[in-house]
N, C-alpha and C. Protein backbone atom coordinates (compact mmCIF):
# COMPACT_ATOMS: atom_id res chain seq x y z
N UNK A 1 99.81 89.92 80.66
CA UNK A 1 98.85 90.97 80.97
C UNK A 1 97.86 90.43 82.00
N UNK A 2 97.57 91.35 82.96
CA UNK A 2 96.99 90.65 84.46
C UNK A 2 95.36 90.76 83.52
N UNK A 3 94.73 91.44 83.27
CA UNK A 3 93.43 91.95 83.07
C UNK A 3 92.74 91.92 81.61
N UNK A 4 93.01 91.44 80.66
CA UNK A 4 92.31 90.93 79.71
C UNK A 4 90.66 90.72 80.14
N UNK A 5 89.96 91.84 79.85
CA UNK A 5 88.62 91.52 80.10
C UNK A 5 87.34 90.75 79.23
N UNK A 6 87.34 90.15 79.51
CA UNK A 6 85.81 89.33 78.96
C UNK A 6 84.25 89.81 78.66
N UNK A 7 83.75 89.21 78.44
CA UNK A 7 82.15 89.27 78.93
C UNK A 7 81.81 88.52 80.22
N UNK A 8 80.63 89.12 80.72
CA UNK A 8 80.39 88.49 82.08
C UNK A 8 80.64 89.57 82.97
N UNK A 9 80.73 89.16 84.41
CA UNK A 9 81.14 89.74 85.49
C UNK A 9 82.84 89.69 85.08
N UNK A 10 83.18 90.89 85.87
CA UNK A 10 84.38 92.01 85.77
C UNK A 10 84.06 92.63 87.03
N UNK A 11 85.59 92.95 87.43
CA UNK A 11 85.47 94.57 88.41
C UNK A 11 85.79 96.01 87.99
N UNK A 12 85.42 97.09 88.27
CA UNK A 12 85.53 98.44 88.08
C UNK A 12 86.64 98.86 89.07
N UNK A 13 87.82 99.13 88.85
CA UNK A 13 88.51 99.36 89.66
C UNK A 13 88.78 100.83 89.51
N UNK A 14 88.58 101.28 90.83
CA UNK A 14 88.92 103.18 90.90
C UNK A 14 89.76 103.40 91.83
N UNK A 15 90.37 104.70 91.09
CA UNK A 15 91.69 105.13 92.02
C UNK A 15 91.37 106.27 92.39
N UNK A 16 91.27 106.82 93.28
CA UNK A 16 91.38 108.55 94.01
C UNK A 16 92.49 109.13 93.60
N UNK A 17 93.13 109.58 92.88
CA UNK A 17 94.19 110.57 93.26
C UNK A 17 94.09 111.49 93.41
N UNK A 18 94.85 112.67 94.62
CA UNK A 18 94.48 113.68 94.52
C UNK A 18 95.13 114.81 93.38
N UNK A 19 94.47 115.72 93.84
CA UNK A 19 95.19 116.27 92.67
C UNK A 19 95.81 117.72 93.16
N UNK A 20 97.23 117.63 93.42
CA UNK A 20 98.08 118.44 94.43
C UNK A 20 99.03 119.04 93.53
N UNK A 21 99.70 119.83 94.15
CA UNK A 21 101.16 119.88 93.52
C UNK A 21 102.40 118.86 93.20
N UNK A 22 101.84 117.46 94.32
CA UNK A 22 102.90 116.37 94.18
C UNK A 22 102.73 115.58 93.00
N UNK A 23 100.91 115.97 92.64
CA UNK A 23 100.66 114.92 91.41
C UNK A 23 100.82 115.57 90.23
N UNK A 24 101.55 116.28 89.78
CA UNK A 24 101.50 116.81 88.38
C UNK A 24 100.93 116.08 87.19
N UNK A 25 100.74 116.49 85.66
CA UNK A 25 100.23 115.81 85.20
C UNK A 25 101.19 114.73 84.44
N UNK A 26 102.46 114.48 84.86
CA UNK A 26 103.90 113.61 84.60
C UNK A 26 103.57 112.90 85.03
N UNK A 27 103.37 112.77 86.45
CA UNK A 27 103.01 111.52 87.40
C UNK A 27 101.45 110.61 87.03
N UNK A 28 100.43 111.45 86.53
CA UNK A 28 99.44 110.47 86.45
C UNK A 28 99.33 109.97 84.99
N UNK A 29 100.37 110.47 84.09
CA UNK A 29 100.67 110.21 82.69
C UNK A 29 101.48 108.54 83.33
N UNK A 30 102.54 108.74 83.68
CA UNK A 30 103.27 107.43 84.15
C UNK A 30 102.14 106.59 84.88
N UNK A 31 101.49 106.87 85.92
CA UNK A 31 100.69 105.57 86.42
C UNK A 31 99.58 104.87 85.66
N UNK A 32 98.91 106.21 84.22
CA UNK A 32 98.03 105.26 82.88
C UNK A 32 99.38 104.87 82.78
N UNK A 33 100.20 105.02 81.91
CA UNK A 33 101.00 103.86 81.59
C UNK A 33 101.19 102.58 81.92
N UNK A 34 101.89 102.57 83.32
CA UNK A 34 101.51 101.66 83.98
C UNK A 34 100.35 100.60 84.45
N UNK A 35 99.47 101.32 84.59
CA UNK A 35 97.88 100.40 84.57
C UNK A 35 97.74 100.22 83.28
N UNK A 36 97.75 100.41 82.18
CA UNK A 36 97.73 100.30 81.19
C UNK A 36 98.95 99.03 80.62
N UNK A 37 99.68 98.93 81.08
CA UNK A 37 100.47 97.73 80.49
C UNK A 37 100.70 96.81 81.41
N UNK A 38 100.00 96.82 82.30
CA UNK A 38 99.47 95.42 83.26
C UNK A 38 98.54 94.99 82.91
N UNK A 39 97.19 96.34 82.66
CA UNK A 39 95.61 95.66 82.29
C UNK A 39 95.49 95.75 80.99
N UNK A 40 95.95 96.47 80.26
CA UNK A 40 95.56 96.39 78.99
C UNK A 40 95.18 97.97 78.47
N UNK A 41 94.58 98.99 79.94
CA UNK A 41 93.96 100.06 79.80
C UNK A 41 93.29 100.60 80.59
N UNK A 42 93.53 101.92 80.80
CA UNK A 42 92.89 102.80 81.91
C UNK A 42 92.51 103.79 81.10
N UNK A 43 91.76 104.25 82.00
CA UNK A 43 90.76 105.89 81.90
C UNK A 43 91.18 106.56 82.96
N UNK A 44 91.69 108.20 82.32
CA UNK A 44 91.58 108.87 83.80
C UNK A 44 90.94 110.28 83.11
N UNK A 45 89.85 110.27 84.48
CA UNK A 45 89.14 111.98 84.35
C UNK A 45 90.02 113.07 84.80
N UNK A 46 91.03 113.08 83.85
CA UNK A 46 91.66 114.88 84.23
C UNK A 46 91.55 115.49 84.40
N UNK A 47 90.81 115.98 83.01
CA UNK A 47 90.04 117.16 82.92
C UNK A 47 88.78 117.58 83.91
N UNK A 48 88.12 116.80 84.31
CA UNK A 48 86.82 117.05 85.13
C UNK A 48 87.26 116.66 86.40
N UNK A 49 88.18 117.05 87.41
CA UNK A 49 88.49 116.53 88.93
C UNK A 49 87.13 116.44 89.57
N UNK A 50 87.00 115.89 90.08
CA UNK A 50 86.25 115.77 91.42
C UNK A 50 86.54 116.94 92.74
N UNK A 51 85.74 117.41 93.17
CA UNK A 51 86.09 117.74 94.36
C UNK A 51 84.59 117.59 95.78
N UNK A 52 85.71 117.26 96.67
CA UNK A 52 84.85 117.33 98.13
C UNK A 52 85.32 118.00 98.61
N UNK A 53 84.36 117.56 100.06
CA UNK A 53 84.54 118.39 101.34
C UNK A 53 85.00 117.56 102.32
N UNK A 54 85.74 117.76 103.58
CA UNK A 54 85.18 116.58 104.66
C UNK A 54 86.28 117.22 105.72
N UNK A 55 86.18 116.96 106.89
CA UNK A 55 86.25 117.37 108.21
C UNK A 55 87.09 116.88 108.61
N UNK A 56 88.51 117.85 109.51
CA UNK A 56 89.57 117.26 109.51
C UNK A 56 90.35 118.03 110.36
N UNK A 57 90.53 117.62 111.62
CA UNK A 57 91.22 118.42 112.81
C UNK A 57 89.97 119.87 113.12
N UNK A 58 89.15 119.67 113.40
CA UNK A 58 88.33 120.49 113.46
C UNK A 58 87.64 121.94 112.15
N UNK A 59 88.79 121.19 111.21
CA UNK A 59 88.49 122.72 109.77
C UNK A 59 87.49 121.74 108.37
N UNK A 60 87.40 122.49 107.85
CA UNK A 60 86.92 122.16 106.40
C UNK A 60 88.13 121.77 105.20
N UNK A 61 88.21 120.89 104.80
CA UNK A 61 89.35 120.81 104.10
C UNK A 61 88.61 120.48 102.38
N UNK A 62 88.93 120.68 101.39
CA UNK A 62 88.68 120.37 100.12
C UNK A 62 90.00 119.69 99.19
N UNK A 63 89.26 119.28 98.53
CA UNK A 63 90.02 118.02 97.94
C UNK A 63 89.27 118.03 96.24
N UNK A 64 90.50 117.84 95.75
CA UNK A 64 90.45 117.75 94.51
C UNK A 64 91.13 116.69 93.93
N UNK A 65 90.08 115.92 92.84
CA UNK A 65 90.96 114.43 92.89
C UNK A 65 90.58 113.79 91.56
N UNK A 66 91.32 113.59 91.01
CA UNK A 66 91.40 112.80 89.35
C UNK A 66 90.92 111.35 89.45
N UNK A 67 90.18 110.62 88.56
CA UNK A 67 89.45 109.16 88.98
C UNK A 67 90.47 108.78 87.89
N UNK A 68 90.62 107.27 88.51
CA UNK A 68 91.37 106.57 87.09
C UNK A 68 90.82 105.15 87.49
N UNK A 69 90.48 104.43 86.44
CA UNK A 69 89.37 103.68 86.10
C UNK A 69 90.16 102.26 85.01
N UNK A 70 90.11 100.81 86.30
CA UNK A 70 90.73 100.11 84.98
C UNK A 70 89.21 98.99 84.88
N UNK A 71 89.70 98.40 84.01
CA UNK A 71 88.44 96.57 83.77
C UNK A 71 89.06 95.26 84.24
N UNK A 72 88.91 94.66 84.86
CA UNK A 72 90.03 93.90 85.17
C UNK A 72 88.75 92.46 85.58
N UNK A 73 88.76 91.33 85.13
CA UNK A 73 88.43 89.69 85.24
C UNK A 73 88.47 89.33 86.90
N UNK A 74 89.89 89.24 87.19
CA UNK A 74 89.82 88.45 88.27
C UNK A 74 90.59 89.63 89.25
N UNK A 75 90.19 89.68 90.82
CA UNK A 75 90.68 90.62 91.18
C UNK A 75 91.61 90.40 92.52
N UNK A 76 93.44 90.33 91.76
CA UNK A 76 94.28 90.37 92.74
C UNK A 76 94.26 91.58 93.92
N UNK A 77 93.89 91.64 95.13
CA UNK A 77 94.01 92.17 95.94
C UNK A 77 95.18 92.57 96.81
N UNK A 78 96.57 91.36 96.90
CA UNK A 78 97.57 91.51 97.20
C UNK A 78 98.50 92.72 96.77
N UNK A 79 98.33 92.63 94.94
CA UNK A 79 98.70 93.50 94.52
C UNK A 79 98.56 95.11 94.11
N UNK A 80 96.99 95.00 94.01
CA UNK A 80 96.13 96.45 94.49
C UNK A 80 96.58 97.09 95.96
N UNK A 81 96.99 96.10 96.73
CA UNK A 81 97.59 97.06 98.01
C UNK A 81 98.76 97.22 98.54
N UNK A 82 99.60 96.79 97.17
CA UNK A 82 100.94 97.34 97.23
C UNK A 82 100.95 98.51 96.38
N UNK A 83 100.28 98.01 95.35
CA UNK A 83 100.19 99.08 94.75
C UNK A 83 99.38 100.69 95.02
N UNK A 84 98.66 100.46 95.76
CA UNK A 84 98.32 101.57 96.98
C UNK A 84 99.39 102.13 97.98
N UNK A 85 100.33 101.23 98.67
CA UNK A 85 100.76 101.77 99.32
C UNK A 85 102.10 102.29 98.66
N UNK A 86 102.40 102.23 96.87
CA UNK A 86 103.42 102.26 96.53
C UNK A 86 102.69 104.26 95.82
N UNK A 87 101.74 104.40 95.34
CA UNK A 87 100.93 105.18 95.23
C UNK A 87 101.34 106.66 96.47
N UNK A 88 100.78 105.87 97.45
CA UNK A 88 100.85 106.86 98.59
C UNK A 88 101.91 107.68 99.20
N UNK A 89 103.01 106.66 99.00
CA UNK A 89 104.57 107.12 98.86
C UNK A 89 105.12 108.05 97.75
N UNK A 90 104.39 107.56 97.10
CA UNK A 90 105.21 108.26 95.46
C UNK A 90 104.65 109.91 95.29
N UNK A 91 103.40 109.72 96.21
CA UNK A 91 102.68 111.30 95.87
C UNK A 91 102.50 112.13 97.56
N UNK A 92 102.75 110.94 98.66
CA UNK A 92 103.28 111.70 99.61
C UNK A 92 102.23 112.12 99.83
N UNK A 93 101.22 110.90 100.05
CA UNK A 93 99.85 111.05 100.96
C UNK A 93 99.43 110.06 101.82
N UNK A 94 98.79 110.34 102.77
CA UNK A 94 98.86 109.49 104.30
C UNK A 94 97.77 107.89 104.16
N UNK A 95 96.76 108.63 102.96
CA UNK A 95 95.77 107.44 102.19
C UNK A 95 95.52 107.83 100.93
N UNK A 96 95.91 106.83 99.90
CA UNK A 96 95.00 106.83 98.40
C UNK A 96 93.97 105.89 98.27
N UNK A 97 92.61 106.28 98.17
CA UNK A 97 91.31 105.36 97.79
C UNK A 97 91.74 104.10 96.91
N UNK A 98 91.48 103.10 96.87
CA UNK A 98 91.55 102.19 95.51
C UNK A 98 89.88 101.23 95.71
N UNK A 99 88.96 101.60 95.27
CA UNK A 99 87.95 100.52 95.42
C UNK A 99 87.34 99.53 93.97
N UNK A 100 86.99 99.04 94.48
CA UNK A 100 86.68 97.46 93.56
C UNK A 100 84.36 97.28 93.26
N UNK A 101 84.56 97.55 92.45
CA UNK A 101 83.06 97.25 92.81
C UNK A 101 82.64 96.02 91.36
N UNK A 102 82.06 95.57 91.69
CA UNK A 102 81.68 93.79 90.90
C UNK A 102 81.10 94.33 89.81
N UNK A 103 81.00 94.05 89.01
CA UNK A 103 80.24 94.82 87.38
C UNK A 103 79.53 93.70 86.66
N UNK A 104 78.58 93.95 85.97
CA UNK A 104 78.02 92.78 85.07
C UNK A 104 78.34 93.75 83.56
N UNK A 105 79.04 93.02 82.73
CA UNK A 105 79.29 94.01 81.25
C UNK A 105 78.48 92.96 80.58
N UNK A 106 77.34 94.30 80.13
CA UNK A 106 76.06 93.76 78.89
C UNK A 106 76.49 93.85 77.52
């Protein structure tokens, strides 16, 4: 298991997905799985998508997008961006978000 988390500093790792017709809720059932039996465990906000706005060939485009959320110690990067670009393929989008932000767990 990559991610066995501790006390101490940890990273927050978040995923964008959007939330399309390519992502049904099959597909983001399989990728908790998956993050889940590498790290130990994920969170994903289903129920509550996210949505923006943002500017794109001159129109307004909106976006609707499910967060999925792991804990992870030490943070392989090699593999976060395969696993992004394996992501992007699978749901047949041009970019999926993955960001990392440093955490202190009290």
């Amino acid at each position: 298991m990559r991610g066995v988390v501790g006390r101490g500093m940890s990273y927050l790792i978040e995923i964008l997905l959007p939330r399309t017709g390519e992502s049904s809720r099959a597909n983001f059932d399989v990728i908790r799985s998956e993050l889940t039996e590498n790290f130990g465990g994920a969170t994903m906000h289903v129920n509550a998508p996210a949505e923006g706005l943002w500017e794109g060939d001159g129109s307004i485009e909106e976006d609707r997008i499910v967060v999925v959320e792991v804990m992870i110690d030490e943070l392989d990067r090699a593999w976060w961006t395969s696993y992004r670009k394996d992501l992007e393929v699978r749901l047949h989008q041009e970019e999926i978000v993955i960001r990392a932000t440093r955490i202190e767990r009290l």
